[in-house]
N, C-alpha and C. Protein backbone atom coordinates (compact mmCIF):
# COMPACT_ATOMS: atom_id res chain seq x y z
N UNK A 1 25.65 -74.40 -0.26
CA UNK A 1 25.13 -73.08 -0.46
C UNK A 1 24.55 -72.63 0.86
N UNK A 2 24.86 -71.12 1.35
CA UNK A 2 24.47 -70.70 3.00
C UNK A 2 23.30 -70.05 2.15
N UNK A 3 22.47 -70.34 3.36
CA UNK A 3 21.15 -69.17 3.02
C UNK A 3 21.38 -68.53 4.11
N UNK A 4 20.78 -67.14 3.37
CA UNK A 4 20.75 -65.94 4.49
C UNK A 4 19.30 -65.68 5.00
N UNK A 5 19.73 -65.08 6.09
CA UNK A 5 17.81 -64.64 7.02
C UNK A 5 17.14 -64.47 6.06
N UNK A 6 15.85 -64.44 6.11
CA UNK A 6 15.01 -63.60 5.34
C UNK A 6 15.17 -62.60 6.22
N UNK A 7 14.62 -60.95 5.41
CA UNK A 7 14.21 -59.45 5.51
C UNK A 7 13.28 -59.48 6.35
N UNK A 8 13.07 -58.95 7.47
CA UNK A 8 12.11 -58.34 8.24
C UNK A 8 11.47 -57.57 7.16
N UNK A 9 10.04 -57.82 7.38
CA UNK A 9 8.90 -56.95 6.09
C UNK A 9 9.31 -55.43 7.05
N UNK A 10 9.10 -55.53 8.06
CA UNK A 10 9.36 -53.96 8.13
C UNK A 10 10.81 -52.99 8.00
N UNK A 11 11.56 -53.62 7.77
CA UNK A 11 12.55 -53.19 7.34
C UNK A 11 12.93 -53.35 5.75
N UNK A 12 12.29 -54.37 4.96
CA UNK A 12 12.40 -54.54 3.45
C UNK A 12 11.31 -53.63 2.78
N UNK A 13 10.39 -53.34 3.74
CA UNK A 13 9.58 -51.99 3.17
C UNK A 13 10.24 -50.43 2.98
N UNK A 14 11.02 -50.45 4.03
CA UNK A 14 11.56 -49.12 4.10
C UNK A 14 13.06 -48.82 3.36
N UNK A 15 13.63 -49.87 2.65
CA UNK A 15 14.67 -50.27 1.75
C UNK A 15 13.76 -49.96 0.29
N UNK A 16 12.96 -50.26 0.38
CA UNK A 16 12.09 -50.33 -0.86
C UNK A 16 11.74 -48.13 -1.39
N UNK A 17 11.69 -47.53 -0.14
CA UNK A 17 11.14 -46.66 -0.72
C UNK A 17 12.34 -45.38 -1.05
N UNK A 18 12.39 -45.63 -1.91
CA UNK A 18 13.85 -43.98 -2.82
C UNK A 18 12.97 -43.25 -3.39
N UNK A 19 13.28 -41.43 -3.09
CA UNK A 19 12.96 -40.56 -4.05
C UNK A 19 13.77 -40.62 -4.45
N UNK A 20 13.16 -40.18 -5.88
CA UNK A 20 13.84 -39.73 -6.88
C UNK A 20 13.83 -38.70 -7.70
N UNK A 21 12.82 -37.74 -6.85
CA UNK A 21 12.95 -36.33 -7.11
C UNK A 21 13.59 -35.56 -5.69
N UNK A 22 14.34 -34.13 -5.95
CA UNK A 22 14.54 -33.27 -5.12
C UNK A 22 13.40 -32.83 -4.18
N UNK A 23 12.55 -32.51 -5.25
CA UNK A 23 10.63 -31.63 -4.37
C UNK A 23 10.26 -32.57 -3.82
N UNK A 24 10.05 -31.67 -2.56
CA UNK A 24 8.97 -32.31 -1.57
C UNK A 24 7.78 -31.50 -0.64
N UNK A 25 6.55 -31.74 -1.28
CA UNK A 25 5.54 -30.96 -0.83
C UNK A 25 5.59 -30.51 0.95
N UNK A 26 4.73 -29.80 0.94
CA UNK A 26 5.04 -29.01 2.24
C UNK A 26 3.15 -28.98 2.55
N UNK A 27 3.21 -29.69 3.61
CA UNK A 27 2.01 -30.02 4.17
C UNK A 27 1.89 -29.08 5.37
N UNK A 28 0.78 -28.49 5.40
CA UNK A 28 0.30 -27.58 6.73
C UNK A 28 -0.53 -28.25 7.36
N UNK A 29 -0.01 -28.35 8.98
CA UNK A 29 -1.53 -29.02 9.99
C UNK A 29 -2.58 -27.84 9.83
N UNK A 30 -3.60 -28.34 10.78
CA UNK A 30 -4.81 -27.50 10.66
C UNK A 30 -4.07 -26.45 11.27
N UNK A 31 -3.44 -26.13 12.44
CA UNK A 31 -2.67 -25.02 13.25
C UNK A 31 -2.35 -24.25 12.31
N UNK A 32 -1.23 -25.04 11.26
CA UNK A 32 -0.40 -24.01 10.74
C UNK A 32 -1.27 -23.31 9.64
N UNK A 33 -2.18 -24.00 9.18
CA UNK A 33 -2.94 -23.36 8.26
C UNK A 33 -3.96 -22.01 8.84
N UNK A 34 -4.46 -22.19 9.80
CA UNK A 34 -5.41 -21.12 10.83
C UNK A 34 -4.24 -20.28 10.84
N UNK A 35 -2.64 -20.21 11.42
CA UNK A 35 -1.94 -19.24 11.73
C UNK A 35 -1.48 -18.78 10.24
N UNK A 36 -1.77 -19.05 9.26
CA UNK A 36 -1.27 -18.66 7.82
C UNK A 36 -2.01 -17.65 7.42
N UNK A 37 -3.40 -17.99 7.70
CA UNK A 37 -4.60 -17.54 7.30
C UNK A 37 -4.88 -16.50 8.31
N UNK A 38 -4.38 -16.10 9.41
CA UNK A 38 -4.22 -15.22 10.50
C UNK A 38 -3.42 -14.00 10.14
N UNK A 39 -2.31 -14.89 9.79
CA UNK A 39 -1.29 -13.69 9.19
C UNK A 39 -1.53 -13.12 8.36
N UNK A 40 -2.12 -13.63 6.92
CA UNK A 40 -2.81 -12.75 5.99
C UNK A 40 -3.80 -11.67 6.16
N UNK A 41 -4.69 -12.01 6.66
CA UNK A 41 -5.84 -11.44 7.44
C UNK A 41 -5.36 -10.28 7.94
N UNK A 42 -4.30 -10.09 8.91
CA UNK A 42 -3.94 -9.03 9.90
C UNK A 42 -3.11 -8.46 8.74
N UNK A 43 -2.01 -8.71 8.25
CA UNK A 43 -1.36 -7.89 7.21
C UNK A 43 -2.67 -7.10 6.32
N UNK A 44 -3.43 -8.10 5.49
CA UNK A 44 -4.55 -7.07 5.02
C UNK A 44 -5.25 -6.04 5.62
N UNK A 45 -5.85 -6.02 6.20
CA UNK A 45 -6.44 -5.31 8.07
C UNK A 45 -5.55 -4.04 7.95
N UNK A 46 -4.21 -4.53 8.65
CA UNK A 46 -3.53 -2.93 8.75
C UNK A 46 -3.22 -2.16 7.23
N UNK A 47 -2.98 -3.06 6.25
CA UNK A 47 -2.65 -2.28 4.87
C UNK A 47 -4.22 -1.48 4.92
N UNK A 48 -5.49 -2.10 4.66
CA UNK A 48 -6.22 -0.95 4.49
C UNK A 48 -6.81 -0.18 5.53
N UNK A 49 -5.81 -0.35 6.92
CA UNK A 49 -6.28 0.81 8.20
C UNK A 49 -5.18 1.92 7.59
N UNK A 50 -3.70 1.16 7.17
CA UNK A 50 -3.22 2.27 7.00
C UNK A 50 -3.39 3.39 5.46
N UNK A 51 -3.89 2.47 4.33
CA UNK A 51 -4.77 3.36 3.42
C UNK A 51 -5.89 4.30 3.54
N UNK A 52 -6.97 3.78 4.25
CA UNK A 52 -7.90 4.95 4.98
C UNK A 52 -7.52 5.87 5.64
N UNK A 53 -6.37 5.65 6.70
CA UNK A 53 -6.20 7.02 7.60
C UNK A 53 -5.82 7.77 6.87
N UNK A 54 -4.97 7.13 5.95
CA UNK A 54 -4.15 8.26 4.86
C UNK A 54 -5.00 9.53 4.14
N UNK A 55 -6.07 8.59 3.57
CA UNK A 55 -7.29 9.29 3.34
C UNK A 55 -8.24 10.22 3.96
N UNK A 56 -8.19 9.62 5.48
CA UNK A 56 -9.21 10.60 6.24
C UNK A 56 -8.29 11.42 6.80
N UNK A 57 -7.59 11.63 6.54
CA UNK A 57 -5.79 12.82 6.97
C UNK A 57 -6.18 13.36 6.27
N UNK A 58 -6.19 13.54 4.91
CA UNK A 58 -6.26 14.34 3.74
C UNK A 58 -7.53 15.17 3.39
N UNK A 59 -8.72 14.07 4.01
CA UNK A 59 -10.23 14.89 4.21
C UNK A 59 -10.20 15.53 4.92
N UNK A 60 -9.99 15.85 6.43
CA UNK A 60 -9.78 16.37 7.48
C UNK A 60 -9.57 17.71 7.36
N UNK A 61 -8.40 17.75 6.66
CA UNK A 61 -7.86 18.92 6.92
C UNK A 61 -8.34 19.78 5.49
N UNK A 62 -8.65 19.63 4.57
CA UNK A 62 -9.13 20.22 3.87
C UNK A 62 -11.55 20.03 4.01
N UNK A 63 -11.46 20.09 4.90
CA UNK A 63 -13.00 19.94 4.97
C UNK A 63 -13.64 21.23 5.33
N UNK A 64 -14.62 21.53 4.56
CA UNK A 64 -15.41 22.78 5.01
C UNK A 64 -14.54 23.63 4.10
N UNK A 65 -14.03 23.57 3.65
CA UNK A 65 -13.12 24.71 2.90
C UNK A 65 -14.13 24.94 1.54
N UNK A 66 -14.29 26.29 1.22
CA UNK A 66 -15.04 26.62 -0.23
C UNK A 66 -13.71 26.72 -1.23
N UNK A 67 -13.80 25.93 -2.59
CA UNK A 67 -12.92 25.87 -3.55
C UNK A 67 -13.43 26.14 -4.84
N UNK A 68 -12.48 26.55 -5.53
CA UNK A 68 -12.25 26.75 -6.94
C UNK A 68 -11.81 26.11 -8.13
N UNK A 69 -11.33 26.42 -9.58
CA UNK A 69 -10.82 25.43 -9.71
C UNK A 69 -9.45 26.60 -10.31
N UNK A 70 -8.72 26.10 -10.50
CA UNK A 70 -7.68 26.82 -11.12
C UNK A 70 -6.66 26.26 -12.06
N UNK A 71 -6.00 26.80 -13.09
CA UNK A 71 -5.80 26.41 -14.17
C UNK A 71 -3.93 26.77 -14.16
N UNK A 72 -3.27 26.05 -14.21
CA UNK A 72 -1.50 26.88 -14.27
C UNK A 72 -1.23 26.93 -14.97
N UNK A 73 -0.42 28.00 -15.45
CA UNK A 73 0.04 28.96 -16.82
C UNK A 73 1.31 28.63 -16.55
N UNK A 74 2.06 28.42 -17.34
CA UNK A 74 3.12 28.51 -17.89
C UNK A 74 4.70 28.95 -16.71
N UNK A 75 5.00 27.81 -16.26
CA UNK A 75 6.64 28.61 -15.50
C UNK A 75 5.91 28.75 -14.19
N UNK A 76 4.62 28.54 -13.95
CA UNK A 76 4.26 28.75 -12.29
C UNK A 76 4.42 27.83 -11.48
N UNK A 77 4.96 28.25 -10.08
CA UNK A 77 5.15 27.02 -9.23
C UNK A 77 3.71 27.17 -8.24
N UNK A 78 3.87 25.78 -7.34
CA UNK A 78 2.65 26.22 -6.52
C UNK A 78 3.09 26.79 -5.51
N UNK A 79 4.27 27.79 -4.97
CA UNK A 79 4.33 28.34 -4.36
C UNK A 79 3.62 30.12 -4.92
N UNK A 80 4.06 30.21 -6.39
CA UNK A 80 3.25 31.32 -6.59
C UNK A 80 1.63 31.41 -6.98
N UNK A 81 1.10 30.12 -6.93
CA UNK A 81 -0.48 30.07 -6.81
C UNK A 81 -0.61 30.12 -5.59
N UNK A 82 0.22 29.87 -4.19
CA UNK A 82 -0.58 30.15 -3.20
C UNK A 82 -0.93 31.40 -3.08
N UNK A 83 0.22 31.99 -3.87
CA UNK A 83 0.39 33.63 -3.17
C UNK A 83 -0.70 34.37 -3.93
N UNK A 84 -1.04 33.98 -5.00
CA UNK A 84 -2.59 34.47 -5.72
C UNK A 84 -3.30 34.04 -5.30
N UNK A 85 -3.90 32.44 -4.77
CA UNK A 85 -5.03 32.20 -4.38
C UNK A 85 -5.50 33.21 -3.24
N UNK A 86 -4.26 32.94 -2.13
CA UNK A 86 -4.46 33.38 -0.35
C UNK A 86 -3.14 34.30 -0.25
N UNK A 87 -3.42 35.46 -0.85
CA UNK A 87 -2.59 36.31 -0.43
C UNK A 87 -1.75 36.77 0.93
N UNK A 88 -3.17 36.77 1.94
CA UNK A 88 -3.27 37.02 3.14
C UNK A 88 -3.01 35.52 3.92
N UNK A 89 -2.35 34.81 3.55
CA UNK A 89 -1.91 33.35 3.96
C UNK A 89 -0.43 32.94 4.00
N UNK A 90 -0.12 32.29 4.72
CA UNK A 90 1.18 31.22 4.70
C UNK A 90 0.84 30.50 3.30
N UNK A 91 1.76 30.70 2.63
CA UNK A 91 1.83 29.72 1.32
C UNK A 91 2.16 28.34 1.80
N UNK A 92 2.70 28.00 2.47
CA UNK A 92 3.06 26.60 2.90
C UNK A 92 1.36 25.81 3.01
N UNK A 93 0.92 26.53 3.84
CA UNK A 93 -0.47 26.35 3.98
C UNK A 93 -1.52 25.73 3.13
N UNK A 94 -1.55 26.84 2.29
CA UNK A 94 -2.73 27.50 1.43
C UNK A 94 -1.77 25.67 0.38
N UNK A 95 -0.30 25.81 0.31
CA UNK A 95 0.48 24.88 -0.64
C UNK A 95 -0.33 23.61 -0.53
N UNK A 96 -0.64 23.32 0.84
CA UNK A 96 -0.90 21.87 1.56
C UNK A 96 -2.31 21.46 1.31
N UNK A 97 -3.28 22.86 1.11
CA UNK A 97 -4.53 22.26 1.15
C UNK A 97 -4.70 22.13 -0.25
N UNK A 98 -4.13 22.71 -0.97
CA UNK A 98 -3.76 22.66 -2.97
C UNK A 98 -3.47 21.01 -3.27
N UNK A 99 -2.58 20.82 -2.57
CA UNK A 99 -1.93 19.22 -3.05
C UNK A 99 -3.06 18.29 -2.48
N UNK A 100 -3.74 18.84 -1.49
CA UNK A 100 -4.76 17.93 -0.71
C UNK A 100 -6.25 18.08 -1.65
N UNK A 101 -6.83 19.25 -2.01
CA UNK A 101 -7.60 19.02 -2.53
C UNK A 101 -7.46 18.39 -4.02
N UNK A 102 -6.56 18.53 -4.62
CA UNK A 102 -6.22 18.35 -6.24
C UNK A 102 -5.57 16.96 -6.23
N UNK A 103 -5.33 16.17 -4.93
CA UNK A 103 -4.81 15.00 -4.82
C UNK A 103 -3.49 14.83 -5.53
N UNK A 104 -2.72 15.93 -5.39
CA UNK A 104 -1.09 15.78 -5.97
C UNK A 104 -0.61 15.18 -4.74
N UNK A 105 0.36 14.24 -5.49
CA UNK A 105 1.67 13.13 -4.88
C UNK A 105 2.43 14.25 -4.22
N UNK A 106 2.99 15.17 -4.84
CA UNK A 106 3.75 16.24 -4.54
C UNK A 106 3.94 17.81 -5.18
N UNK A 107 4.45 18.30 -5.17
CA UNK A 107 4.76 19.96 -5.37
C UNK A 107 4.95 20.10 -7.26
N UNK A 108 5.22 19.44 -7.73
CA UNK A 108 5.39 19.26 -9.27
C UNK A 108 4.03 19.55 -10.09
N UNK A 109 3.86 20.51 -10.66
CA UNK A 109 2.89 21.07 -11.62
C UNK A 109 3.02 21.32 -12.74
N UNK A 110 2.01 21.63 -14.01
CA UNK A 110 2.79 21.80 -15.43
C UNK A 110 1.55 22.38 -15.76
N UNK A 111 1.96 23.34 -16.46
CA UNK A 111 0.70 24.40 -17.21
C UNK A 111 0.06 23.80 -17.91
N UNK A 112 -1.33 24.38 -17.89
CA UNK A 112 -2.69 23.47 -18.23
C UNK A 112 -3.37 22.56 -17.56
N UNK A 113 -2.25 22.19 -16.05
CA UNK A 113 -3.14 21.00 -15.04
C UNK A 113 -4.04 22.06 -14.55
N UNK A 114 -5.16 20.99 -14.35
CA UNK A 114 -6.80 22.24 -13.49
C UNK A 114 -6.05 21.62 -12.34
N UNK A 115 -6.13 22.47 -11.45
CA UNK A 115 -6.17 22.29 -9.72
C UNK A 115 -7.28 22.57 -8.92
N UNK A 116 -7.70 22.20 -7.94
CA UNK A 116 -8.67 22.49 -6.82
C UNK A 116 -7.97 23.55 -5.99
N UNK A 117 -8.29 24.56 -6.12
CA UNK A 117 -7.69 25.48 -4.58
C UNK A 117 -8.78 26.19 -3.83
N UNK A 118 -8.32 26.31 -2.47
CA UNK A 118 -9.54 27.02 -1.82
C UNK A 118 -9.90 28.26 -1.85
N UNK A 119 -10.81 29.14 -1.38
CA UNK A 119 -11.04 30.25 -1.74
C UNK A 119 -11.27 31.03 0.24
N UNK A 120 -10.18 31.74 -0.13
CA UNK A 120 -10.16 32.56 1.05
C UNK A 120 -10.65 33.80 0.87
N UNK A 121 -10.85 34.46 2.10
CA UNK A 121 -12.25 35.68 2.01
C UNK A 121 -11.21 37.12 2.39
């Protein structure tokens, strides 16, 4: 009967170890974790720089203005409330500070919404 070598332990250790699952956790050094935590940080940061400006855009330009409130009847667009509010105005205008003060998404209105409009002299 031949005997064979014995196994180098460091090589019969590493024979020894099989996964037997697919998953395999995902370990972050301290680096990658600081640059993870960096990236979040700055993505958050600009999302609410770019939510505020949005906001102080919208204050801006409607500031100091004296307003009303106004009520839409039936079949009116807000091109023909500008032309009642600010006669003596660019409706585009008078349109912009309407959607700005009343905080409309856009130009779409329906009788019975109250609106904010300004009051020109």
């Amino acid at each position: 009967m031949a005997m064979s070598a014995p196994i180098p332990s460091h090589l019969a250790a590493r024979s020894t170890r099989v996964r037997t699952s697919g998953s395999q956790r995902v370990r972050l050094t301290k680096r990658g974790r600081f640059a993870l935590f960096f990236l979040l940080s700055a993505i958050t940061v600009v999302g609410m720089m770019v939510a505020a400006g949005g906001q102080a855009r919208a204050t801006d330009r409607s500031a100091g203005l004296a307003t009303s409130s106004y009520t839409v009847r039936a079949g009116q667009s807000l091109w023909q409330i500008a032309k009642v509010v600010a006669p003596n105005q660019d409706p585009r205008v008078t349109i912009s500070q309407i959607e700005d003060l009343s905080g409309l998404a856009g130009s779409h209105v329906v009788a019975g919404q109250q609106l904010v409009v300004p009051i020109t002299s």
